[in-house]
C-alpha atoms as a PDB file:
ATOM      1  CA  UNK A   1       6.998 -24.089  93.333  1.00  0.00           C
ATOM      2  CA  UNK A   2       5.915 -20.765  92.390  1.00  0.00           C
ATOM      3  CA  UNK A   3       7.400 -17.525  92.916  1.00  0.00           C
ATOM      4  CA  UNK A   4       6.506 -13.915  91.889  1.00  0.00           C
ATOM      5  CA  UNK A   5       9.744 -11.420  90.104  1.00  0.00           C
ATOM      6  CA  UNK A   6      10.289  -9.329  93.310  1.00  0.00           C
ATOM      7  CA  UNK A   7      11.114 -12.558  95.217  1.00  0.00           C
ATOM      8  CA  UNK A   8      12.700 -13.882  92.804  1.00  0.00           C
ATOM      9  CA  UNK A   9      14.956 -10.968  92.557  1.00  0.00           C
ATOM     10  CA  UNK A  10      15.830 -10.643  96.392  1.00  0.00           C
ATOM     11  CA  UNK A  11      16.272 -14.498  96.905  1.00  0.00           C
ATOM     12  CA  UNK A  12      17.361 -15.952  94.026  1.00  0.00           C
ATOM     13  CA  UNK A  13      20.788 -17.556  95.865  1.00  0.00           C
ATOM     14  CA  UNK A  14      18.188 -19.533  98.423  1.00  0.00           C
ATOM     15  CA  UNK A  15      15.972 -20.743  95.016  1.00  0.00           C
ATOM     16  CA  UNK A  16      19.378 -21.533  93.533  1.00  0.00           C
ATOM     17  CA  UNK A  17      20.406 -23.869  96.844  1.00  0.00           C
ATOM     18  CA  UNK A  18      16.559 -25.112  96.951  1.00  0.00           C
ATOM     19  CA  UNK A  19      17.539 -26.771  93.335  1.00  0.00           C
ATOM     20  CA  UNK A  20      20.954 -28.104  94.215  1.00  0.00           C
ATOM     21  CA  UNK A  21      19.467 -29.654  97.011  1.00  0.00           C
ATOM     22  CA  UNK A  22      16.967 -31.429  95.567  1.00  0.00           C
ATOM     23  CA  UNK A  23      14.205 -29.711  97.069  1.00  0.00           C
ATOM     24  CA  UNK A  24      12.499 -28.417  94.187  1.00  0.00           C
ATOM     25  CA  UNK A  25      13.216 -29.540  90.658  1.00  0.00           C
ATOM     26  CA  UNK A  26      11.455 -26.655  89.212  1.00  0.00           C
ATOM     27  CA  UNK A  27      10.592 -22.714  90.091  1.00  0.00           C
ATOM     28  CA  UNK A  28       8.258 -20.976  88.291  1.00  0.00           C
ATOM     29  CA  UNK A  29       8.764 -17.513  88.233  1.00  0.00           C
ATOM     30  CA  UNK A  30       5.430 -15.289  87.922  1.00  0.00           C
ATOM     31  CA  UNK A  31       4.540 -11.923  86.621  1.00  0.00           C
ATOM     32  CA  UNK A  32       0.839 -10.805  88.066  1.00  0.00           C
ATOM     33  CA  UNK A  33       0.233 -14.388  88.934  1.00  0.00           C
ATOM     34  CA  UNK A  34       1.195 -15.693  85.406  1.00  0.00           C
ATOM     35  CA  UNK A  35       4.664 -18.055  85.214  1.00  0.00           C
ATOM     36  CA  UNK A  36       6.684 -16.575  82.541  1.00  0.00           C
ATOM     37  CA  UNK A  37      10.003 -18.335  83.425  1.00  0.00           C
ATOM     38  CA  UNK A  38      11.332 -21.167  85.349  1.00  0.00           C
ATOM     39  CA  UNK A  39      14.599 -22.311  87.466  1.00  0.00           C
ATOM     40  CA  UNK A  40      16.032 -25.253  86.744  1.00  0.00           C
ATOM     41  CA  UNK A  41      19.416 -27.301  86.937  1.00  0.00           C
ATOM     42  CA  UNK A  42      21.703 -28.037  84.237  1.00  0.00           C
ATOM     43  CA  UNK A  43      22.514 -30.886  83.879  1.00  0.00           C
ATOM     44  CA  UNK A  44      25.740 -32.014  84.304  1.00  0.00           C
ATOM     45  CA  UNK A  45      27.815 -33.436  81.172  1.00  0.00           C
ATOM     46  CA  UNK A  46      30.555 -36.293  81.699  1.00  0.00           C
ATOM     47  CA  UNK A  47      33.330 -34.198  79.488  1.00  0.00           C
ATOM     48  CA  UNK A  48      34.744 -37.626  79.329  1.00  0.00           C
ATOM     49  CA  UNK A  49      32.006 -39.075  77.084  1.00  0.00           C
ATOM     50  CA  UNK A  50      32.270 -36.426  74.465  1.00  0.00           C
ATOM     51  CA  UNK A  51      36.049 -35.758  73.724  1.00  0.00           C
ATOM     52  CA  UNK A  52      36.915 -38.217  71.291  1.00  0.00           C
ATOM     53  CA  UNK A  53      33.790 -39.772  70.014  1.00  0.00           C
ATOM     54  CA  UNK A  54      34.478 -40.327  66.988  1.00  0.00           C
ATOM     55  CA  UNK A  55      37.553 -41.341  67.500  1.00  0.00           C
ATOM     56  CA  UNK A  56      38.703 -44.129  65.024  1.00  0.00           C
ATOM     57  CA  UNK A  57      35.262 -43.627  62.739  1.00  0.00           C
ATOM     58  CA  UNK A  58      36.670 -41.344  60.526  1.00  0.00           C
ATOM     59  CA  UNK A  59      39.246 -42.213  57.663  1.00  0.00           C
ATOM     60  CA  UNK A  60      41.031 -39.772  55.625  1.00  0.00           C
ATOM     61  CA  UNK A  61      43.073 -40.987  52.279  1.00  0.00           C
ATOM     62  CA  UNK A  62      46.983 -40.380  52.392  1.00  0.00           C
ATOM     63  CA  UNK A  63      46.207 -37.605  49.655  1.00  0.00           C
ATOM     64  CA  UNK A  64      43.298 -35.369  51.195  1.00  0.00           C
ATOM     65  CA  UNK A  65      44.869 -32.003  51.471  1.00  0.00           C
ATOM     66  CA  UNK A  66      46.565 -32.592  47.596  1.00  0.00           C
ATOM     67  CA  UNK A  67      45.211 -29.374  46.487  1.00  0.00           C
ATOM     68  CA  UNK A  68      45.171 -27.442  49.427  1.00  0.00           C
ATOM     69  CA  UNK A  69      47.930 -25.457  48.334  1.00  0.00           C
ATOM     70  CA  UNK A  70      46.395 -23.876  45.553  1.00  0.00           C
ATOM     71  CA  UNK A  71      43.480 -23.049  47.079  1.00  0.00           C
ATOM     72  CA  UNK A  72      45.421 -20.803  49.993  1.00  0.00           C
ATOM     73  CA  UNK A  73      46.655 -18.948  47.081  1.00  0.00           C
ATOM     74  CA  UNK A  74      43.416 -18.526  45.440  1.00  0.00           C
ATOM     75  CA  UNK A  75      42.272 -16.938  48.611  1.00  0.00           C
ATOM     76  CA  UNK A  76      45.465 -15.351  49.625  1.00  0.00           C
ATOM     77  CA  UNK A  77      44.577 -13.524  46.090  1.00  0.00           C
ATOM     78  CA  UNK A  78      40.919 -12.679  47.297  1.00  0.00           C
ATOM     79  CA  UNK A  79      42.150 -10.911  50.862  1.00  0.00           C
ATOM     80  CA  UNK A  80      44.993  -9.047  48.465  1.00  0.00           C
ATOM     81  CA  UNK A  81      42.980  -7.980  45.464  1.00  0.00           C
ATOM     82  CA  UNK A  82      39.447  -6.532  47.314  1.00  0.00           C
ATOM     83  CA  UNK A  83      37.903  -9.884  46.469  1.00  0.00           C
ATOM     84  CA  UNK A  84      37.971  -9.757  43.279  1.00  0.00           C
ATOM     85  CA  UNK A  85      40.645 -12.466  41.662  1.00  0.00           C
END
């Protein structure tokens, strides 16, 4: 479907409901007869599915933040000193 900017302005709630109700998968908005944008649904995501999918495919030694500390001084020292250490 095809529709031109000034009725896509005044009815864009009933081209929103035409897409969540399956009755058009796509609008095509048109400037002078010319589609320059379309309407469409996003798609819906199953938040379920992406939280935590990695889990248990990373593995981090006992001793991967052993020399952390000295680094939070080194840039404690940069915020303090202008940058310059």
């Amino acid at each position: 479907m095809q529709v031109n900017m000034l009725e896509a302005k005044s009815d864009l709630s009933k081209l929103v409901r035409m897409l969540e109700s399956k009755e058009e998968d796509v609008i095509y908005i048109a400037r002078n007869g010319v589609s320059v944008a379309q309407l469409t649904l996003i798609p819906k995501t199953d938040v379920s599915k992406r939280i935590g999918i990695a889990k248990g495919k990373i593995k981090l030694s006992e001793d991967f933040d052993v020399g952390f500390d000295s680094l939070d001084e080194e840039i404690a020292e940069l915020f303090e000193n202008g940058g310059e250490l």
